[in-house]
Protein backbone atom coordinates (compact mmCIF):
# COMPACT_ATOMS: atom_id res chain seq x y z
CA UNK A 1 52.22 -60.81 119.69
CA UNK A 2 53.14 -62.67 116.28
CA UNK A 3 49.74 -65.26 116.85
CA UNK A 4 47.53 -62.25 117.38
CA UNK A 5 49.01 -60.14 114.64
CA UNK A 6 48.72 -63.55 112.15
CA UNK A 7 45.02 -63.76 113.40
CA UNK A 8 44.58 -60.54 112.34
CA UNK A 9 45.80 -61.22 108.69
CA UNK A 10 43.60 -63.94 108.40
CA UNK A 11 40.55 -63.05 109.97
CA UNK A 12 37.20 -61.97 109.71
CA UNK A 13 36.90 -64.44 106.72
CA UNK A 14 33.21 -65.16 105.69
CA UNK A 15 33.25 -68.02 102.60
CA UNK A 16 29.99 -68.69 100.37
CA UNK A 17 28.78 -70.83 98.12
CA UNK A 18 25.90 -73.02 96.57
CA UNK A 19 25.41 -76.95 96.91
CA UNK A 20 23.00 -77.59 93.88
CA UNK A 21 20.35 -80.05 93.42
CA UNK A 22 18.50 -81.49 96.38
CA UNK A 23 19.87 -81.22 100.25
CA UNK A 24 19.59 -84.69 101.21
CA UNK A 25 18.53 -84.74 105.46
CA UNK A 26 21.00 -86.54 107.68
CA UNK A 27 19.46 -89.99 108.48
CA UNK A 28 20.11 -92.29 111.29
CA UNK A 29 22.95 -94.73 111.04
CA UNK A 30 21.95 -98.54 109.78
CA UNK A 31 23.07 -101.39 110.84
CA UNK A 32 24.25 -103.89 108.39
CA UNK A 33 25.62 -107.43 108.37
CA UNK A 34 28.29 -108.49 111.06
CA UNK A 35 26.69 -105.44 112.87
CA UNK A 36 28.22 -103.02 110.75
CA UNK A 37 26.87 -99.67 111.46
CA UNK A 38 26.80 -97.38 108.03
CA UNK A 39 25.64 -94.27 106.72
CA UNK A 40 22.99 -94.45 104.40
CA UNK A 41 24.40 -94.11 100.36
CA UNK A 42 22.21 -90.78 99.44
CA UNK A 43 23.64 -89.62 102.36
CA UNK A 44 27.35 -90.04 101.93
CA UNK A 45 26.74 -88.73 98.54
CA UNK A 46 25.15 -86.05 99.54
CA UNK A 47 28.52 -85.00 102.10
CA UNK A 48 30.62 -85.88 99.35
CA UNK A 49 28.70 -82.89 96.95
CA UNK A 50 29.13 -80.79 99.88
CA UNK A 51 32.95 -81.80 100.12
CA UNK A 52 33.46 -81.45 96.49
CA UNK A 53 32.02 -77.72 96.11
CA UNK A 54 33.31 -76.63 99.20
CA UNK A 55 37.01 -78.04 98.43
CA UNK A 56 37.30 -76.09 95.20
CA UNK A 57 36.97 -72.48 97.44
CA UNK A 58 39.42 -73.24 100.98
CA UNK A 59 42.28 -73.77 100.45
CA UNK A 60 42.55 -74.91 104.12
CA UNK A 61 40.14 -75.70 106.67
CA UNK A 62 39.77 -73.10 109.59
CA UNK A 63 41.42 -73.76 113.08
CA UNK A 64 39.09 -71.78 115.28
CA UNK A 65 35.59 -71.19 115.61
CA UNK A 66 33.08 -70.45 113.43
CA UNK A 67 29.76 -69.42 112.51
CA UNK A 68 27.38 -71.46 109.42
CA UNK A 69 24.39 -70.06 108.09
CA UNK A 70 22.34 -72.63 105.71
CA UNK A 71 19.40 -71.38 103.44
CA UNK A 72 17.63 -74.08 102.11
CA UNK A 73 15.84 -74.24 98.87
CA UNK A 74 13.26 -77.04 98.33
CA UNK A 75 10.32 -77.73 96.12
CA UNK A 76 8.74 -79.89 98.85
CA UNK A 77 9.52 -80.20 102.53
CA UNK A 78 9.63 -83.80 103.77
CA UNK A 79 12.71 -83.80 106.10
CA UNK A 80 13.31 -81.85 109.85
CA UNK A 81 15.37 -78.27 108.58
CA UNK A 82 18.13 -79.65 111.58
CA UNK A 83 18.60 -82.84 109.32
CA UNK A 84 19.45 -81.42 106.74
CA UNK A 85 22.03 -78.83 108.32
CA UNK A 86 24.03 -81.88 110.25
CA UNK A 87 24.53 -83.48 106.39
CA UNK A 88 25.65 -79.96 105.43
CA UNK A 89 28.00 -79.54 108.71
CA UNK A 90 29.13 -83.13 107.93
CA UNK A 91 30.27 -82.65 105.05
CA UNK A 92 32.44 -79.61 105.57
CA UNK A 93 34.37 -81.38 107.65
CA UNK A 94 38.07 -81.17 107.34
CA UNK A 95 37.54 -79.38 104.24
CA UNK A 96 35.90 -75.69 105.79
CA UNK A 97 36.86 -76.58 109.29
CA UNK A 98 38.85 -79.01 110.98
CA UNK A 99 35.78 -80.66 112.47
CA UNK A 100 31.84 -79.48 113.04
CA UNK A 101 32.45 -79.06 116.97
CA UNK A 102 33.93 -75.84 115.84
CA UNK A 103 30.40 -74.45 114.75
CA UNK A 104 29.67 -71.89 117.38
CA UNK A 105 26.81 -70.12 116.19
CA UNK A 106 24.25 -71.27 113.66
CA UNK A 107 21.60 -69.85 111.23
CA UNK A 108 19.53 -71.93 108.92
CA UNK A 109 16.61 -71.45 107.00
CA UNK A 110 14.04 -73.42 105.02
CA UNK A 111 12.46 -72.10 101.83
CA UNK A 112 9.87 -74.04 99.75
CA UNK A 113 9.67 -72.87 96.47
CA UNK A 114 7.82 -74.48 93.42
CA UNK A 115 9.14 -74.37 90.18
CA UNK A 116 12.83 -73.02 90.85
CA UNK A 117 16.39 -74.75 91.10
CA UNK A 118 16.51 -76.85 94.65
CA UNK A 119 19.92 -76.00 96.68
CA UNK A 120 21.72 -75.17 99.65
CA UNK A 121 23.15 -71.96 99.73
CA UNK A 122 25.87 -71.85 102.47
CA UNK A 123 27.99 -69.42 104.29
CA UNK A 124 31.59 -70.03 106.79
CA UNK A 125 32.39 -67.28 108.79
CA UNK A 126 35.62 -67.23 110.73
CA UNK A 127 34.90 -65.50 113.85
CA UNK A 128 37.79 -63.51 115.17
CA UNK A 129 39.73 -64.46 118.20
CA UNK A 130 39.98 -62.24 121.41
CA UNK A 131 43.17 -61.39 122.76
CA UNK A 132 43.15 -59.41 126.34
């Protein structure tokens, strides 16, 4: 009774914010010297943005699961829209939620739009736990 009435405090929680500047796409691991696999620089960066903005709302990441919707702003669409999600769901990780496996339900959108601010605008949504 105390974990479902604590639950109850704490959720529905739905989080938003905005990433500016360019979403960067996930890109495939490299493989460097030594056979050292890496992540690409623009794309640790790019996480790191996402970390940053994200860090200065929760306070904690979430324990349960969760729901992410993703708009996408871009002047120009040269990457795959799921690309650009996983960097997005990457980089929330341990900062929004404890890792991405928690994503249970997904939106995402791609807008092109000339002449306005590129972004990502993003949304967390705790999704309440059933008790029977």
């Amino acid at each position: 009774m105390q974990l479902q009435t604590a639950v109850k405090k704490v959720l529905p929680v739905k989080v938003s914010f905005t990433v500016p500047g360019r979403p960067v796409p996930k890109q495939r691991p490299r493989m460097g010297k030594g056979g050292i696999v890496y992540t690409p620089k623009n794309c640790r960066e790019y996480e790191g943005k996402v970390a940053k903005t994200a860090h200065t709302i929760f306070r904690r990441p979430y324990a349960g699961p969760v729901a992410l919707e993703v708009n996408l702003f871009l002047a120009s669409r040269p990457g795959d829209l799921d690309n650009y999600v996983k960097s997005i769901s990457d980089g929330l990780n341990g900062i929004a939620y404890l890792d991405d496996r928690q994503v249970v339900e997904l939106k995402a959108k791609l807008t092109v739009q000339r002449g306005l601010p590129e972004r990502a605008e993003v949304t967390v949504t705790a999704i309440p736990l059933c008790f029977t």
